[in-house]
Protein backbone atom coordinates (compact mmCIF):
# COMPACT_ATOMS: atom_id res chain seq x y z
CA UNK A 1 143.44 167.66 203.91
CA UNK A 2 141.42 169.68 206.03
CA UNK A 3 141.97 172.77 208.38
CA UNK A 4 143.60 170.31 211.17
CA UNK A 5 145.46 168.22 209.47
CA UNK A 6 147.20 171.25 207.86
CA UNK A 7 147.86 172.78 210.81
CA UNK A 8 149.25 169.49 212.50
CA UNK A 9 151.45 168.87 209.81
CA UNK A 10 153.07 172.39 209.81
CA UNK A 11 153.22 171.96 214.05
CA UNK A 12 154.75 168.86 213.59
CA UNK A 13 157.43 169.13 210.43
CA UNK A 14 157.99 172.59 210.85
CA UNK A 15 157.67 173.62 214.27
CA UNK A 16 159.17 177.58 213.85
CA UNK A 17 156.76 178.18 211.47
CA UNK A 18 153.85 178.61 214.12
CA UNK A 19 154.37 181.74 216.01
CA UNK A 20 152.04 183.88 218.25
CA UNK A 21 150.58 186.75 217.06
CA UNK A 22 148.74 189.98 218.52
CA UNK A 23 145.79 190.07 216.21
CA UNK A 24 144.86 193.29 217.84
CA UNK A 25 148.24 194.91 217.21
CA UNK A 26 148.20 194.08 213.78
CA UNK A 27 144.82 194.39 213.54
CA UNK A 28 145.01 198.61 214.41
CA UNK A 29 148.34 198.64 212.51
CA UNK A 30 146.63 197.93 209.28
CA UNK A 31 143.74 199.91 210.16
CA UNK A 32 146.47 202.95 210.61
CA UNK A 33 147.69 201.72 207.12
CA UNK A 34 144.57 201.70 205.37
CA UNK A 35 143.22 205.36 206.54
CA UNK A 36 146.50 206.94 205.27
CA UNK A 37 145.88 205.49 202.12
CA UNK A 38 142.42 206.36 202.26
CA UNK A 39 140.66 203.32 202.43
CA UNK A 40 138.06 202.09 204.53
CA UNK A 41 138.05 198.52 204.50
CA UNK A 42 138.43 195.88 207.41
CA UNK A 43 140.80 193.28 208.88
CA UNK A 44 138.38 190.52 208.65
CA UNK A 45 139.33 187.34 210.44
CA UNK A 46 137.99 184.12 209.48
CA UNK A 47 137.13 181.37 212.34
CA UNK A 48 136.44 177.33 211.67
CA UNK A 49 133.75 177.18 214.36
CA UNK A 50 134.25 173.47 213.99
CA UNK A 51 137.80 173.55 215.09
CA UNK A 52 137.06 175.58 217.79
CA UNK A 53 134.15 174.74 219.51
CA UNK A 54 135.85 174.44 223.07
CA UNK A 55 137.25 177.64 223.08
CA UNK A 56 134.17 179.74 221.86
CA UNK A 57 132.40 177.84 224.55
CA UNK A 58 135.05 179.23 226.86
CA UNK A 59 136.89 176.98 227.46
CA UNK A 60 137.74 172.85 228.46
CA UNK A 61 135.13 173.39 231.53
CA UNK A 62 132.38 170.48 231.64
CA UNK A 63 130.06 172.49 233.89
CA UNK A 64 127.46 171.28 231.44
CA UNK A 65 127.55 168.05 233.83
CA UNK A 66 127.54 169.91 237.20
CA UNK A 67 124.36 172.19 235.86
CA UNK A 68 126.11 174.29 233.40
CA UNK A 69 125.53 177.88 232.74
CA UNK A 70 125.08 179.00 229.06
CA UNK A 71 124.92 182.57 230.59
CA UNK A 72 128.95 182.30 231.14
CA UNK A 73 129.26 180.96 227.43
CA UNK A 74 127.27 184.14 226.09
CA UNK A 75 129.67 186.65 228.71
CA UNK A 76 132.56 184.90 226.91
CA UNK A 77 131.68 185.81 223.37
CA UNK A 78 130.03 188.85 224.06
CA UNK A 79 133.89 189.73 225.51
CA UNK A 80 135.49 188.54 222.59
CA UNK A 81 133.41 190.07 220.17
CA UNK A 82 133.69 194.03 221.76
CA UNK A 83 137.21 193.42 222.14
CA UNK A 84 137.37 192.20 218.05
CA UNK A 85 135.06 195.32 216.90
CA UNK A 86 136.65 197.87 219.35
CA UNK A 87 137.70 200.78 217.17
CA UNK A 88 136.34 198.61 213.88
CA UNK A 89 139.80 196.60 214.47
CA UNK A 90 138.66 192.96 214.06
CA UNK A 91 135.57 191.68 211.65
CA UNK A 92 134.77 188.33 212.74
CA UNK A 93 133.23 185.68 210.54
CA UNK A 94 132.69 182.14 212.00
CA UNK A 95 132.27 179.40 210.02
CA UNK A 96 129.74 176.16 210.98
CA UNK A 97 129.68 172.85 209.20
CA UNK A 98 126.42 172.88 207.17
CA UNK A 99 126.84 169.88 205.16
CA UNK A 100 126.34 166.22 205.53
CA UNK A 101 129.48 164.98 204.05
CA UNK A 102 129.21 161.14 202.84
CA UNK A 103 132.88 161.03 202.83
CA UNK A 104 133.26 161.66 206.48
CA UNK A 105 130.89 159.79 208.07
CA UNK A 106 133.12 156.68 209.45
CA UNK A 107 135.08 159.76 211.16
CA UNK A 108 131.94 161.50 212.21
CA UNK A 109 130.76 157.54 213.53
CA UNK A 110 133.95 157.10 215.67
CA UNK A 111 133.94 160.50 217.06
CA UNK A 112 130.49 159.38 218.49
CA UNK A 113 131.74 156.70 219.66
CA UNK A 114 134.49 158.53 221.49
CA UNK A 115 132.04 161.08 222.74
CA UNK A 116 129.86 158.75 224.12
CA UNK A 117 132.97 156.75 226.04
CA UNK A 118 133.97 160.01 227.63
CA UNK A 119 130.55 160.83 228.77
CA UNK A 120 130.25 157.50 230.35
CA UNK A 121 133.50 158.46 232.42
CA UNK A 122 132.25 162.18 233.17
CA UNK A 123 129.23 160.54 234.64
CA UNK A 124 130.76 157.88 236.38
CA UNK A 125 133.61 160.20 238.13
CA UNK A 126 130.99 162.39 239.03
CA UNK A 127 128.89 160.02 240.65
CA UNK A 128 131.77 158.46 242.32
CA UNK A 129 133.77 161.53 243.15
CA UNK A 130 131.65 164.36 243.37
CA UNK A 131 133.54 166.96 241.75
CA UNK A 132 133.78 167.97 238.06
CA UNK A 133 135.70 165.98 235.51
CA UNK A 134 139.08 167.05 234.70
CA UNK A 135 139.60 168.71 231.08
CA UNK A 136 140.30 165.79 228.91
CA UNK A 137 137.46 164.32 229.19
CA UNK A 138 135.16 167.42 227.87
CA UNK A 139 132.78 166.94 225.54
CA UNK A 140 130.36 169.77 223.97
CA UNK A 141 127.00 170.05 225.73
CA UNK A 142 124.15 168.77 223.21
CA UNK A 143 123.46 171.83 220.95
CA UNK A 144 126.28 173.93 221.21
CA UNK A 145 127.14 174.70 217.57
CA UNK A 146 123.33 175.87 217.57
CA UNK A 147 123.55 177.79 220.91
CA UNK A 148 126.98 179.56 219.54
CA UNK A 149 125.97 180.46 216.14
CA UNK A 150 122.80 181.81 217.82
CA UNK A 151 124.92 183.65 220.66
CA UNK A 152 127.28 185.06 217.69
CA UNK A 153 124.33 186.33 215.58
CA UNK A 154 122.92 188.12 218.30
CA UNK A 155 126.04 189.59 219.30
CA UNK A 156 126.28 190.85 215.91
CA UNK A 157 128.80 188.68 214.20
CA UNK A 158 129.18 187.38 210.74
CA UNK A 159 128.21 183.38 210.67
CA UNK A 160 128.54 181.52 207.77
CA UNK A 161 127.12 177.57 207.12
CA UNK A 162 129.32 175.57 204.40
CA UNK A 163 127.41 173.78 201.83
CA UNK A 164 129.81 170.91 200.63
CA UNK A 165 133.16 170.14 202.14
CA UNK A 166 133.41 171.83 205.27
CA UNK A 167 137.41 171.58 205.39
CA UNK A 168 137.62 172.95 201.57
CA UNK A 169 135.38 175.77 202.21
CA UNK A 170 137.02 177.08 204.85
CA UNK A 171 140.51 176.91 203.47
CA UNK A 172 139.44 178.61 200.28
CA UNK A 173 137.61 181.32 201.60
């Protein structure tokens, strides 16, 4: 069981067990916490890259297709990140599937497959319609893990490859 599956199973058999949460509150509440007790450590959050590729993009906008702009990708992180580190609340490290996992590759050969259906129907409503795609139909722009964990490095971030199990790795850390 990976990172997703854990997290639809709690959604889904135990639905008031997933609450929001103000990681910045809580964040400069422990911070408080820690320098009365002397001790300078960080809240340090951990992030499966993998899981959320969309949203460190930016968001569900294919404006990859309609001549994208990478340059609203890197004001999007660059955002996140300042508002993470402001005051030393936040330590970000991101974690990126490094491995090729033998075990997954069926599930890795039907996403592609899935992937390359959508794409097909991006292209086709854009040549027919003219207008971007709507949301469910987004697909990462070729290279994006590399163009994030590039992005996130520059900006100063802590990024992190897995070496086996990507879903294992993540939990245990």
């Amino acid at each position: 069981m990976g990172v997703k599956d854990l997290q639809q199973f709690i959604e889904t058999h135990c639905p008031n067990a997933c609450v929001s949460v103000d990681l910045l509150r809580l964040a400069r509440g422990i911070a408080v916490a820690k320098k009365r007790a002397g001790r300078d450590d960080h809240f340090a959050l951990l992030v499966d890259g993998e899981s959320c590729l969309d949203r460190l993009y930016g968001g569900y906008f294919s404006d990859w297709i309609c001549g994208g702009q990478w340059n609203r990708m890197l004001q999007f992180l660059a955002v996140l990140v300042q508002t993470c580190y402001q005051n030393g609340a936040i330590e970000l490290v991101v974690f990126f599937n490094g491995a090729v996992e033998q075990q997954r590759m069926r599930e890795y050969a039907k996403t592609q497959t899935e992937m390359r259906r959508k794409i097909n129907q991006v292209l086709k409503h854009v040549h027919n319609k003219g207008t971007p795609p709507p949301k469910i139909w987004w697909v990462p722009p070729t290279g994006l893990r590399t163009a994030i964990r590039l992005a996130l490095q520059h900006l100063g971030v802590h990024v992190a490859c897995t070496v086996n199990d990507h879903h294992q790795e993540v939990i245990i850390i």
